[in-house]
Protein backbone atom coordinates (compact mmCIF):
# COMPACT_ATOMS: atom_id res chain seq x y z
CA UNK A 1 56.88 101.24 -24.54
CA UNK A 2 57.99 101.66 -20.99
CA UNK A 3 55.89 101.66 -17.71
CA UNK A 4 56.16 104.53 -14.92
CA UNK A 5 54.28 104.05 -12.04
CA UNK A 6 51.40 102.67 -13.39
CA UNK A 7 51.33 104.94 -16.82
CA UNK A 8 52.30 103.54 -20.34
CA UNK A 9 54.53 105.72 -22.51
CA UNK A 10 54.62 105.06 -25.80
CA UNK A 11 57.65 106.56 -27.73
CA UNK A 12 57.37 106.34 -31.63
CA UNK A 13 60.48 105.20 -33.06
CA UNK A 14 62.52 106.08 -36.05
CA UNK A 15 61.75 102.45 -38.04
CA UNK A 16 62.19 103.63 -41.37
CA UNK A 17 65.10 105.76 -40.41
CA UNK A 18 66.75 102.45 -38.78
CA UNK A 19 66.37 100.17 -41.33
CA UNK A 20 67.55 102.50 -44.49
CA UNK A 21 70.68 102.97 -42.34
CA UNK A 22 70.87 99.59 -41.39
CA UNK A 23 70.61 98.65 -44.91
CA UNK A 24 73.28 100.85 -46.09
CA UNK A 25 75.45 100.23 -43.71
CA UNK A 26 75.14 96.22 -44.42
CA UNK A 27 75.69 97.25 -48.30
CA UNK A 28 78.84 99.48 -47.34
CA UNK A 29 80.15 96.47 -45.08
CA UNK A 30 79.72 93.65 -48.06
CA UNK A 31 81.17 95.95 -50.38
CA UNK A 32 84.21 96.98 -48.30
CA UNK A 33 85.08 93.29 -47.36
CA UNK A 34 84.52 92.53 -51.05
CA UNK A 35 87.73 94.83 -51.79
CA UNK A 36 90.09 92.95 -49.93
CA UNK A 37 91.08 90.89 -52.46
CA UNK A 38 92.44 93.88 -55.03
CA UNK A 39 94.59 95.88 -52.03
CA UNK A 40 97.09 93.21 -51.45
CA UNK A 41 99.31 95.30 -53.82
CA UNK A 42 98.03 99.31 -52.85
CA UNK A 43 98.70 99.82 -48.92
CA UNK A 44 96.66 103.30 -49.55
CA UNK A 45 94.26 101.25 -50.90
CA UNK A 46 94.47 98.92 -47.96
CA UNK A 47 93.97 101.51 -45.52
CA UNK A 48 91.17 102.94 -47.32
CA UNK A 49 89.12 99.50 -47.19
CA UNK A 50 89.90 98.80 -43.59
CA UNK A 51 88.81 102.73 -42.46
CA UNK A 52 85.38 101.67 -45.06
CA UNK A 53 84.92 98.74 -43.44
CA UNK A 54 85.12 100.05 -39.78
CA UNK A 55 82.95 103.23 -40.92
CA UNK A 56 80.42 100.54 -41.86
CA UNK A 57 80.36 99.08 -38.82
CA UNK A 58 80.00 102.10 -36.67
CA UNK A 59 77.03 103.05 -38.51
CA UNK A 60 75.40 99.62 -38.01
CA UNK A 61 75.38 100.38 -34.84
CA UNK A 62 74.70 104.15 -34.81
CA UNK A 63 71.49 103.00 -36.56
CA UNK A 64 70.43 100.59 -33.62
CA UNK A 65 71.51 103.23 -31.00
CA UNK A 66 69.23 105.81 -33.21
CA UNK A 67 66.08 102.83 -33.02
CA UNK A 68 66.58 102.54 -28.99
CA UNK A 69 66.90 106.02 -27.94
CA UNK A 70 64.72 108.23 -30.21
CA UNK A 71 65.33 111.27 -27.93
CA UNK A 72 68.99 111.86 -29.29
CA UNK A 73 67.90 111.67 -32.71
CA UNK A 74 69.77 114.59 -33.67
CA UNK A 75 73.31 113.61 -32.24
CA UNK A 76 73.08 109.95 -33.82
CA UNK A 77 71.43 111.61 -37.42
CA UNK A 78 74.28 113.84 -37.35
CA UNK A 79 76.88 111.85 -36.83
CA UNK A 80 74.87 108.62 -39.44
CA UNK A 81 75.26 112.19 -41.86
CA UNK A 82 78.94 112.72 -41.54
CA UNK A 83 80.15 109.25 -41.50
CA UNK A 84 78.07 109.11 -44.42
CA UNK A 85 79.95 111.70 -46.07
CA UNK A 86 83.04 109.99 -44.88
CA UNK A 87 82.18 107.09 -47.02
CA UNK A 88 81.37 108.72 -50.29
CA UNK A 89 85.36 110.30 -49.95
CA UNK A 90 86.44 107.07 -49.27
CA UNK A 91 84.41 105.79 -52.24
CA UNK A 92 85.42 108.14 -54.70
CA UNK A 93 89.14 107.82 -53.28
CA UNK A 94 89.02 104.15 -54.67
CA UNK A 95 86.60 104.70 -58.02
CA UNK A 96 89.79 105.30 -59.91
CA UNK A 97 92.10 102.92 -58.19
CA UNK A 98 90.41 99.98 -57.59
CA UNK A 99 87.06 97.92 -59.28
CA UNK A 100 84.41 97.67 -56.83
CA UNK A 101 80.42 96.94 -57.28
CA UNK A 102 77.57 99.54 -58.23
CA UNK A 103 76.51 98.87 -54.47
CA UNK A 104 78.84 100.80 -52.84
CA UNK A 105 77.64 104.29 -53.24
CA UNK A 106 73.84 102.62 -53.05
CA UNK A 107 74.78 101.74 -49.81
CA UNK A 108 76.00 105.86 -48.78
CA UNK A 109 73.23 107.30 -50.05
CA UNK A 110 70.94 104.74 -48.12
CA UNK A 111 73.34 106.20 -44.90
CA UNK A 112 72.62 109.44 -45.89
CA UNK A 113 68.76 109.80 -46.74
CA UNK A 114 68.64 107.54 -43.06
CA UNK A 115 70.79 110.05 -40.80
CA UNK A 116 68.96 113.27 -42.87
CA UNK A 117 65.57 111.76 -42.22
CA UNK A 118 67.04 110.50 -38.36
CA UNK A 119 67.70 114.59 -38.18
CA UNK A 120 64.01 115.70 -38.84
CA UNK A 121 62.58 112.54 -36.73
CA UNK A 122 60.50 113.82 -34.20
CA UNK A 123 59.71 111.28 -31.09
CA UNK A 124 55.57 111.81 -30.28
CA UNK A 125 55.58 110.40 -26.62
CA UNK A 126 51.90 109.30 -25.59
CA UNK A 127 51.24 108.99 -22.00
CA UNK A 128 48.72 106.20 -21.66
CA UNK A 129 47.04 105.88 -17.90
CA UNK A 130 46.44 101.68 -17.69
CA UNK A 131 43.46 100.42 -15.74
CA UNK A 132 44.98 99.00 -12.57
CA UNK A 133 46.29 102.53 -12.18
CA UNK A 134 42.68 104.69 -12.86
CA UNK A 135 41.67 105.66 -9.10
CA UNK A 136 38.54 103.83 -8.09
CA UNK A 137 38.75 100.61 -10.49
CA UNK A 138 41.19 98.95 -7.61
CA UNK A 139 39.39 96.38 -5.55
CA UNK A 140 40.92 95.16 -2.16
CA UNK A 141 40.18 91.22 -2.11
CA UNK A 142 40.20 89.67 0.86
């Protein structure tokens, strides 16, 4: 909610979109620092956890940038979409190399369904007039 010269806009905001991608991107992030442990030995491996691991930080905080400015929901969907997709390659890169938790892919598809649904979002802005700013409801004391 923001104030412009006297008027209250209300902007809905993508909560549910937020918080699935928030979520997923937390799950991606505990999952990918769980790994560490099992690439001392596999420098591919290595490089795949560290690229998961930044990936799940930059949609952390694609997700908050997607809460605060619902007008470029389609830029920050799209891009919560493909770095989704980024992580289920990375994923599957490591399903056959390395043991990892049932939480990993959770964690994409949470990504995923969030930046999809971030896509569709459509902001409703409400223009709300507040009383000080209703013409003849001011009164001059003095």
């Amino acid at each position: 909610m923001s104030e412009t010269k006297g008027n209250l806009v209300r902007v809905r905001r993508p909560a549910l979109e937020f918080l699935l991608c928030l979520i997923g991107g937390g799950i991606s992030l505990a999952s990918s620092s769980n790994l560490t442990g099992y690439t001392q030995t596999f420098f591919v491996g290595n490089l795949l956890v560290e690229n998961s691991f930044v990936l799940a930080l930059i949609i952390i905080l694609l997700a908050g940038m997607l809460y605060e400015k619902p007008e470029r929901h389609t830029v920050y969907g799209s891009l919560l979409v493909v770095l989704g997709l980024n992580q289920l390659v990375i994923l599957s890169t490591l399903f056959s190399t390395l043991p990892f938790s049932p939480l990993g892919p959770a964690g994409t598809g949470l990504v995923l369904v969030g930046g999809v649904m971030g896509l569709v979002f459509q902001p409703n802005v409400k223009t709300v007039v507040a009383e000080s700013a209703k013409p003849g409801l001011q009164t001059d004391k003095g």
